[in-house]
Protein backbone atom coordinates (compact mmCIF):
# COMPACT_ATOMS: atom_id res chain seq x y z
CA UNK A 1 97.64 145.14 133.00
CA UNK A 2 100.97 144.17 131.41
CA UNK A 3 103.15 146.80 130.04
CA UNK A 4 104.61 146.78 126.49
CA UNK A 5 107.72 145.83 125.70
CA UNK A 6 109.88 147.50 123.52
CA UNK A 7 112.76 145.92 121.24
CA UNK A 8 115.30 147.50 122.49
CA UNK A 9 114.18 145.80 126.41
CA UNK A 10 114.97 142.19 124.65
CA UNK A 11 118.40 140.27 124.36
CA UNK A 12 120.20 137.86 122.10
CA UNK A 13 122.40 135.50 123.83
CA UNK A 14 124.86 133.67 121.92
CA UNK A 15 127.47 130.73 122.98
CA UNK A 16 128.67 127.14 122.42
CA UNK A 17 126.68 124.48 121.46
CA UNK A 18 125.24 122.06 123.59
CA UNK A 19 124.16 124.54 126.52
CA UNK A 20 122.54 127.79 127.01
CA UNK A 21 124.19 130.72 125.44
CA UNK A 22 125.51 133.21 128.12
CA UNK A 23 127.24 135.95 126.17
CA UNK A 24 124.97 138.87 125.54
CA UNK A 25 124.98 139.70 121.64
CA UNK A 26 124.98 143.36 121.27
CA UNK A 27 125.35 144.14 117.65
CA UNK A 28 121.89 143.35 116.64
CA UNK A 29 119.09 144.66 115.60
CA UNK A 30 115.78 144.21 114.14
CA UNK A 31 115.49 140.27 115.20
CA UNK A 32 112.52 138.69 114.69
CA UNK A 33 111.43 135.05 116.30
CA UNK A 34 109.67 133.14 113.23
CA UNK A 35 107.71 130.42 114.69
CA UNK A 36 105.10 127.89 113.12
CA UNK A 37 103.64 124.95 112.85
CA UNK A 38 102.96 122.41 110.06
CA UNK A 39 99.65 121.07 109.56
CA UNK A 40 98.06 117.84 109.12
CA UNK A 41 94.22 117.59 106.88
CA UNK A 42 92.22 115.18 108.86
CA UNK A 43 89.39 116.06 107.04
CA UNK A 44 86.30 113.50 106.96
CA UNK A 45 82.44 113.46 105.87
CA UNK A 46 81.79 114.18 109.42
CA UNK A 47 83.35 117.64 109.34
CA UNK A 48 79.68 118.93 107.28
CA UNK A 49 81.68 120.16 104.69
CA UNK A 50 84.40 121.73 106.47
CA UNK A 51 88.27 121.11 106.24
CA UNK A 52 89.66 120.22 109.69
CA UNK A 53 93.25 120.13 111.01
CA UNK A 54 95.96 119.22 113.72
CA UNK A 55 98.96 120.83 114.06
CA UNK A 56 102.06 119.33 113.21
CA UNK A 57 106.06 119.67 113.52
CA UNK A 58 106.52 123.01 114.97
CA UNK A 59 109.59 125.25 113.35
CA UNK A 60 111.23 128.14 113.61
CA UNK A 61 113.94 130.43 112.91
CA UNK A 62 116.23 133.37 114.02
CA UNK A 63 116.20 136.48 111.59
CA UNK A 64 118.53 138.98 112.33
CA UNK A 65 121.22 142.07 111.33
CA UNK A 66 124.52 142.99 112.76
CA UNK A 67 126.52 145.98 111.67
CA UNK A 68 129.55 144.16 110.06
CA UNK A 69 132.62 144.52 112.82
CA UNK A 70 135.56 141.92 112.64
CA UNK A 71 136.46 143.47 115.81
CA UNK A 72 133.47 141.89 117.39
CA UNK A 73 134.20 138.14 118.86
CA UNK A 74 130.67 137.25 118.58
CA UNK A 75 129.90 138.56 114.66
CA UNK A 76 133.40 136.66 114.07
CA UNK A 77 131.81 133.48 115.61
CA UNK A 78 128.77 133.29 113.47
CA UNK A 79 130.35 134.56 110.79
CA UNK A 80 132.96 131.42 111.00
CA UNK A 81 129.66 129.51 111.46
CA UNK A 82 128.29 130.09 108.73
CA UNK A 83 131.44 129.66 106.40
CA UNK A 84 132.36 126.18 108.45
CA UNK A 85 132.85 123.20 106.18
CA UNK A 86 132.08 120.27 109.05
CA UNK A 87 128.38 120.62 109.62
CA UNK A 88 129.36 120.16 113.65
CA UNK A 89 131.45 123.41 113.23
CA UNK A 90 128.53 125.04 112.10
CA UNK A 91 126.23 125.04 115.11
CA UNK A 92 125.57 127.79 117.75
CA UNK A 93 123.27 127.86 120.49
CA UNK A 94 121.53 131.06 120.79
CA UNK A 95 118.85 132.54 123.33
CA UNK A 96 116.43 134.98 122.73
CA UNK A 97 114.51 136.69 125.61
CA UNK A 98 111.79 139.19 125.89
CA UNK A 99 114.69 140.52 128.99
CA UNK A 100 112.80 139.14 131.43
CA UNK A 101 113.95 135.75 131.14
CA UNK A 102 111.48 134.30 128.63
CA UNK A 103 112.35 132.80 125.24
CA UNK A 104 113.41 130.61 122.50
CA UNK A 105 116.45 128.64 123.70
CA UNK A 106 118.15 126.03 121.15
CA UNK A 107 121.21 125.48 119.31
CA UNK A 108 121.31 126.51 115.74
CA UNK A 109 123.04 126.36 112.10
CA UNK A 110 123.13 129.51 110.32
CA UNK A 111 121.67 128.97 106.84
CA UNK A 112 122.02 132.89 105.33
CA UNK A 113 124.63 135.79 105.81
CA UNK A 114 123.69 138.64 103.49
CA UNK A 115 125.68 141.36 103.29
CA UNK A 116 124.39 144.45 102.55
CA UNK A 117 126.56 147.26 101.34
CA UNK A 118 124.54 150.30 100.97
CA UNK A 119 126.23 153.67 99.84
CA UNK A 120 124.77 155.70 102.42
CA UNK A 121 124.61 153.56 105.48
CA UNK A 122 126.58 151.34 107.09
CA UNK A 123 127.70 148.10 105.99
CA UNK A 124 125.43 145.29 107.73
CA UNK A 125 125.02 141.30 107.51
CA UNK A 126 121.27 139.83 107.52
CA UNK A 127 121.69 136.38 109.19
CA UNK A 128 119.24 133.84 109.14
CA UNK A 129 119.49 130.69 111.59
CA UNK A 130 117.31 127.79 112.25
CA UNK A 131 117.35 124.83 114.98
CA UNK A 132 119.57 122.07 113.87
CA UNK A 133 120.31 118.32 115.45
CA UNK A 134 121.63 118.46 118.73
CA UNK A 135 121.50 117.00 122.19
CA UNK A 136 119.44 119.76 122.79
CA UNK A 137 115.84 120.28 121.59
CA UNK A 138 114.62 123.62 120.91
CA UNK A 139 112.62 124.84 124.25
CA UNK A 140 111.03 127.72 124.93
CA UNK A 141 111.39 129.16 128.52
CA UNK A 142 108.70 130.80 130.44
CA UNK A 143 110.89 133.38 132.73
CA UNK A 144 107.82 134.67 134.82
């Protein structure tokens, strides 16, 4: 039987465009892999009544927070991401593992950077990103 996996066992890779990401990310937490597909009706009379479908486009994004440091070279990077003008200047490829070597591997544009300034905490930056047009199509790697 497989063990669980906790969080905190997982890693966030981030790097350049156009190739697997390679530096560790370790100002992050609570990340969350949002995967889905769309879905196509191909309902007929021979379904007895019953809506049928296929899946579709499969999508998926990167939700995640990092305490906000502007000593760290990574938040700098997708902070400058996000804030990029040239849409090229905007993508980062990212890797996401379970720590064992399996994962979502893609480059992506980040879409959201929400900073969140709470008077008791410290100050953090939810950061959404999604796959974007690249040489690269999304894949996800089965490290086992």
């Amino acid at each position: 039987m497989a063990s669980a996996k906790l969080g905190l066992q997982c890693q966030l890779f981030q790097g350049v465009a156009g190739s697997q990401a390679t530096t560790e990310v370790t100002n992050v937490e609570n990340l969350a892999i949002g995967l889905e597909r769309d879905e196509a009706d191909v309902s007929t009379r021979a379904a007895d009544g019953w809506e049928v479908v296929v899946g579709g486009l499969r999508k998926g994004a990167l939700e995640f927070n990092q305490v906000y440091d502007t000593d760290d070279v990574v938040f700098e990077a997708i902070r400058d991401a996000f804030f990029a003008t040239d849409p090229d200047d905007n993508i980062l490829s990212f890797f996401v593992t379970d720590g064992a070597g399996s994962g979502l591997d893609a480059d992506f544009t980040i879409l959201s950077w929400k900073v969140d300034q709470p008077l008791k905490e410290g100050v953090k930056v939810a950061i959404t990103a999604k796959p974007t047009r690249t040489n690269r199509v999304p894949t996800w790697i089965d490290g086992s």
